[in-house]
C-alpha atoms as a PDB file:
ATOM      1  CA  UNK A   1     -10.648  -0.626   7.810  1.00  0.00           C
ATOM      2  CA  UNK A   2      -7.255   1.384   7.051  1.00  0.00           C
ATOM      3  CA  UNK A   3      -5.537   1.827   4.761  1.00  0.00           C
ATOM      4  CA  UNK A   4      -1.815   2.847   3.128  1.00  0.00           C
ATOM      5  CA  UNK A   5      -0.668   3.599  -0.152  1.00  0.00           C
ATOM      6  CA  UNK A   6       2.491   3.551  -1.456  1.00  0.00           C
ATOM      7  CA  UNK A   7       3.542   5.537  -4.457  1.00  0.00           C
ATOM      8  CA  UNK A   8       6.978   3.724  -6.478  1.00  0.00           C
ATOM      9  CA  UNK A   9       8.584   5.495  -9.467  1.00  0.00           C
ATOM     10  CA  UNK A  10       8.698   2.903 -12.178  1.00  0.00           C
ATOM     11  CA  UNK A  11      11.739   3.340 -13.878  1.00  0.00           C
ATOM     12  CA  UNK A  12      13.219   2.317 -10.960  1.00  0.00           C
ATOM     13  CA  UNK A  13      12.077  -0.837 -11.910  1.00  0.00           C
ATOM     14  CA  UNK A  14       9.349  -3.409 -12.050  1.00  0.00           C
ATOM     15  CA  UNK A  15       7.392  -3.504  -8.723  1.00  0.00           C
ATOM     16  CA  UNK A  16       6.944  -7.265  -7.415  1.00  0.00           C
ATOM     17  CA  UNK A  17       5.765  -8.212  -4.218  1.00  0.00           C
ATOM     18  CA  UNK A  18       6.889 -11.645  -3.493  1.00  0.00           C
ATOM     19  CA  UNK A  19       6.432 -14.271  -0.725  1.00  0.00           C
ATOM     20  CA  UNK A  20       8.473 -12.268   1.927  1.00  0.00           C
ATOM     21  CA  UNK A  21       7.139  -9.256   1.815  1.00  0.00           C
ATOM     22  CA  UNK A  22       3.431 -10.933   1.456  1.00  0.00           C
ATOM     23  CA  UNK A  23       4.502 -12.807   4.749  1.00  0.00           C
ATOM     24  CA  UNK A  24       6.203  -9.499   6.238  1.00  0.00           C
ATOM     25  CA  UNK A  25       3.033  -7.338   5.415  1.00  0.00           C
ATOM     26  CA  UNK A  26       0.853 -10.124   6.799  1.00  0.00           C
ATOM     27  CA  UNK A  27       2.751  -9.963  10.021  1.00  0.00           C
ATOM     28  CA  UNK A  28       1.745  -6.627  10.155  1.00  0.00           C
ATOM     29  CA  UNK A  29      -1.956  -6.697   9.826  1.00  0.00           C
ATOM     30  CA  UNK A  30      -2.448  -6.712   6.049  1.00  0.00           C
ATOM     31  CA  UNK A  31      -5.198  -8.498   4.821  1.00  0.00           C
ATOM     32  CA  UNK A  32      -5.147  -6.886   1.337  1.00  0.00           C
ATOM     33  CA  UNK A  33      -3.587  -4.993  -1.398  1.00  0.00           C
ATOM     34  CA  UNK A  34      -3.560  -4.246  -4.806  1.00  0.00           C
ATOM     35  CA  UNK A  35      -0.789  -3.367  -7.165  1.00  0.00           C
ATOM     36  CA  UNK A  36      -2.034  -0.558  -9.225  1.00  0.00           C
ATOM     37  CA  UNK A  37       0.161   1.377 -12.244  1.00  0.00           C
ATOM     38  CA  UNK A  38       1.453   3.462 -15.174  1.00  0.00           C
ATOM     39  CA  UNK A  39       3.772   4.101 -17.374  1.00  0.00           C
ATOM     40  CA  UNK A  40       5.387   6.577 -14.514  1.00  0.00           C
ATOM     41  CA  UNK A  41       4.143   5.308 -11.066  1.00  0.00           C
ATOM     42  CA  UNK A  42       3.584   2.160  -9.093  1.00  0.00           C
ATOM     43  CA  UNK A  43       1.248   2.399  -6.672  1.00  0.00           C
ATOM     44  CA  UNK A  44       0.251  -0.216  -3.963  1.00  0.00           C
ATOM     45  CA  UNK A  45      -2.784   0.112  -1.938  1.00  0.00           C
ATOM     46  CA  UNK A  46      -2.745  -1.885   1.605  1.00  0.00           C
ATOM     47  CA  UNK A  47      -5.553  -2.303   4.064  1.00  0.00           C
ATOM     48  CA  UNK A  48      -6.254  -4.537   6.815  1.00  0.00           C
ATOM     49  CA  UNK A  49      -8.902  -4.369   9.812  1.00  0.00           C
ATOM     50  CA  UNK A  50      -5.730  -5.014  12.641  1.00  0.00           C
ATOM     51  CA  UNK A  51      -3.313  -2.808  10.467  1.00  0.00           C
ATOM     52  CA  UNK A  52      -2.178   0.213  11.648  1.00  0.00           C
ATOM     53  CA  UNK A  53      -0.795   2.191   8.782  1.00  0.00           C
ATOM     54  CA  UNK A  54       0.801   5.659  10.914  1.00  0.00           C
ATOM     55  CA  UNK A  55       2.871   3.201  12.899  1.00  0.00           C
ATOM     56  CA  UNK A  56       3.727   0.899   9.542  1.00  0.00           C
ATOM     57  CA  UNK A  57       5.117   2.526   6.805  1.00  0.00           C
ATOM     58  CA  UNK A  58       8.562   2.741   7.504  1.00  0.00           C
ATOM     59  CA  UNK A  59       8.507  -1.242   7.437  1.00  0.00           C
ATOM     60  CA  UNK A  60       5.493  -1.759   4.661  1.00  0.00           C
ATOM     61  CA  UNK A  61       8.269   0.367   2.602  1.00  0.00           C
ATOM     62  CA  UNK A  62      11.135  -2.098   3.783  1.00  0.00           C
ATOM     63  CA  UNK A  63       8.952  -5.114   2.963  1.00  0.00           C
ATOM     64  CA  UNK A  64       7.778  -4.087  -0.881  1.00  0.00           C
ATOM     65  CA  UNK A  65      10.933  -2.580  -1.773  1.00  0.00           C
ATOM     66  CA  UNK A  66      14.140  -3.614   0.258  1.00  0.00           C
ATOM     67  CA  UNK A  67      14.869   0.316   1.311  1.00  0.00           C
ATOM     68  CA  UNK A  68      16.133   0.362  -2.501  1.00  0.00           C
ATOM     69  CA  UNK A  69      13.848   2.835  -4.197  1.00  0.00           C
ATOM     70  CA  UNK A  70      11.926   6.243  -3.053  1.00  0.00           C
ATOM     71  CA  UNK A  71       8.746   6.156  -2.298  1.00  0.00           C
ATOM     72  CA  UNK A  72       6.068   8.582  -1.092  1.00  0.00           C
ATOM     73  CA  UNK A  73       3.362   6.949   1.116  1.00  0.00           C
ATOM     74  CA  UNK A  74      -0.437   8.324   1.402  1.00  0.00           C
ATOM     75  CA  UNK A  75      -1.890   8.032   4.652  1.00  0.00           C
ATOM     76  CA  UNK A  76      -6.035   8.032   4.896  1.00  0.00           C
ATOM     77  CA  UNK A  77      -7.954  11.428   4.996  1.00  0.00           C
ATOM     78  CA  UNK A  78     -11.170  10.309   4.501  1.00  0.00           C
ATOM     79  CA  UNK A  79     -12.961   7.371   4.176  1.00  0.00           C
ATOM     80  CA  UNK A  80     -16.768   7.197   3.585  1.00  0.00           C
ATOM     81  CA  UNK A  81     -19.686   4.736   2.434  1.00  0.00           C
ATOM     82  CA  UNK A  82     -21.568   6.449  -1.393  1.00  0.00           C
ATOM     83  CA  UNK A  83     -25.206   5.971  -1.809  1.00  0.00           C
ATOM     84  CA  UNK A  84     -27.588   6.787  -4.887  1.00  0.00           C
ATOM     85  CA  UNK A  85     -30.246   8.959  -3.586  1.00  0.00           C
ATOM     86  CA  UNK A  86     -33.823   7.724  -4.712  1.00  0.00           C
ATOM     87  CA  UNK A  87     -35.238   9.591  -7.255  1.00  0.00           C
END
């Protein structure tokens, strides 16, 4: 799976991700995401098994925010399956 995340300044505003963009962001392979936040940042976390997030962004940023605020988007580094050890 891959995966995007896109970092939103909130007092730019409150961060809503309505039908269009859902359908927009479904159009482009997103099967997920999750609206995450604080006082200072929005952050929205995307992943989808047919989404490709390098060749993305530029429109998953059109789609959750109209070209109207700044972001900063987070491309995957690493991504890796945790396990207890048995003791």
């Amino acid at each position: 799976m891959t995966m995007l995340v896109v970092l939103l300044e909130a007092d730019e505003g409150e961060v809503t991700v309505g039908s269009r963009a859902v359908d927009q962001l479904a159009r482009l392979g997103v099967t997920s995401l999750a609206l995450l936040g604080d006082k200072r940042t929005a952050c929205i976390v995307l992943d989808g098994w047919a989404f490709d997030p390098v060749r993305s962004a530029d429109q998953v940023v059109l789609a959750i925010s109209d070209g109207t605020r700044s972001a900063r988007v987070l491309h995957s580094v690493m991504f890796t399956a945790v396990a207890a050890l048995p003791s």
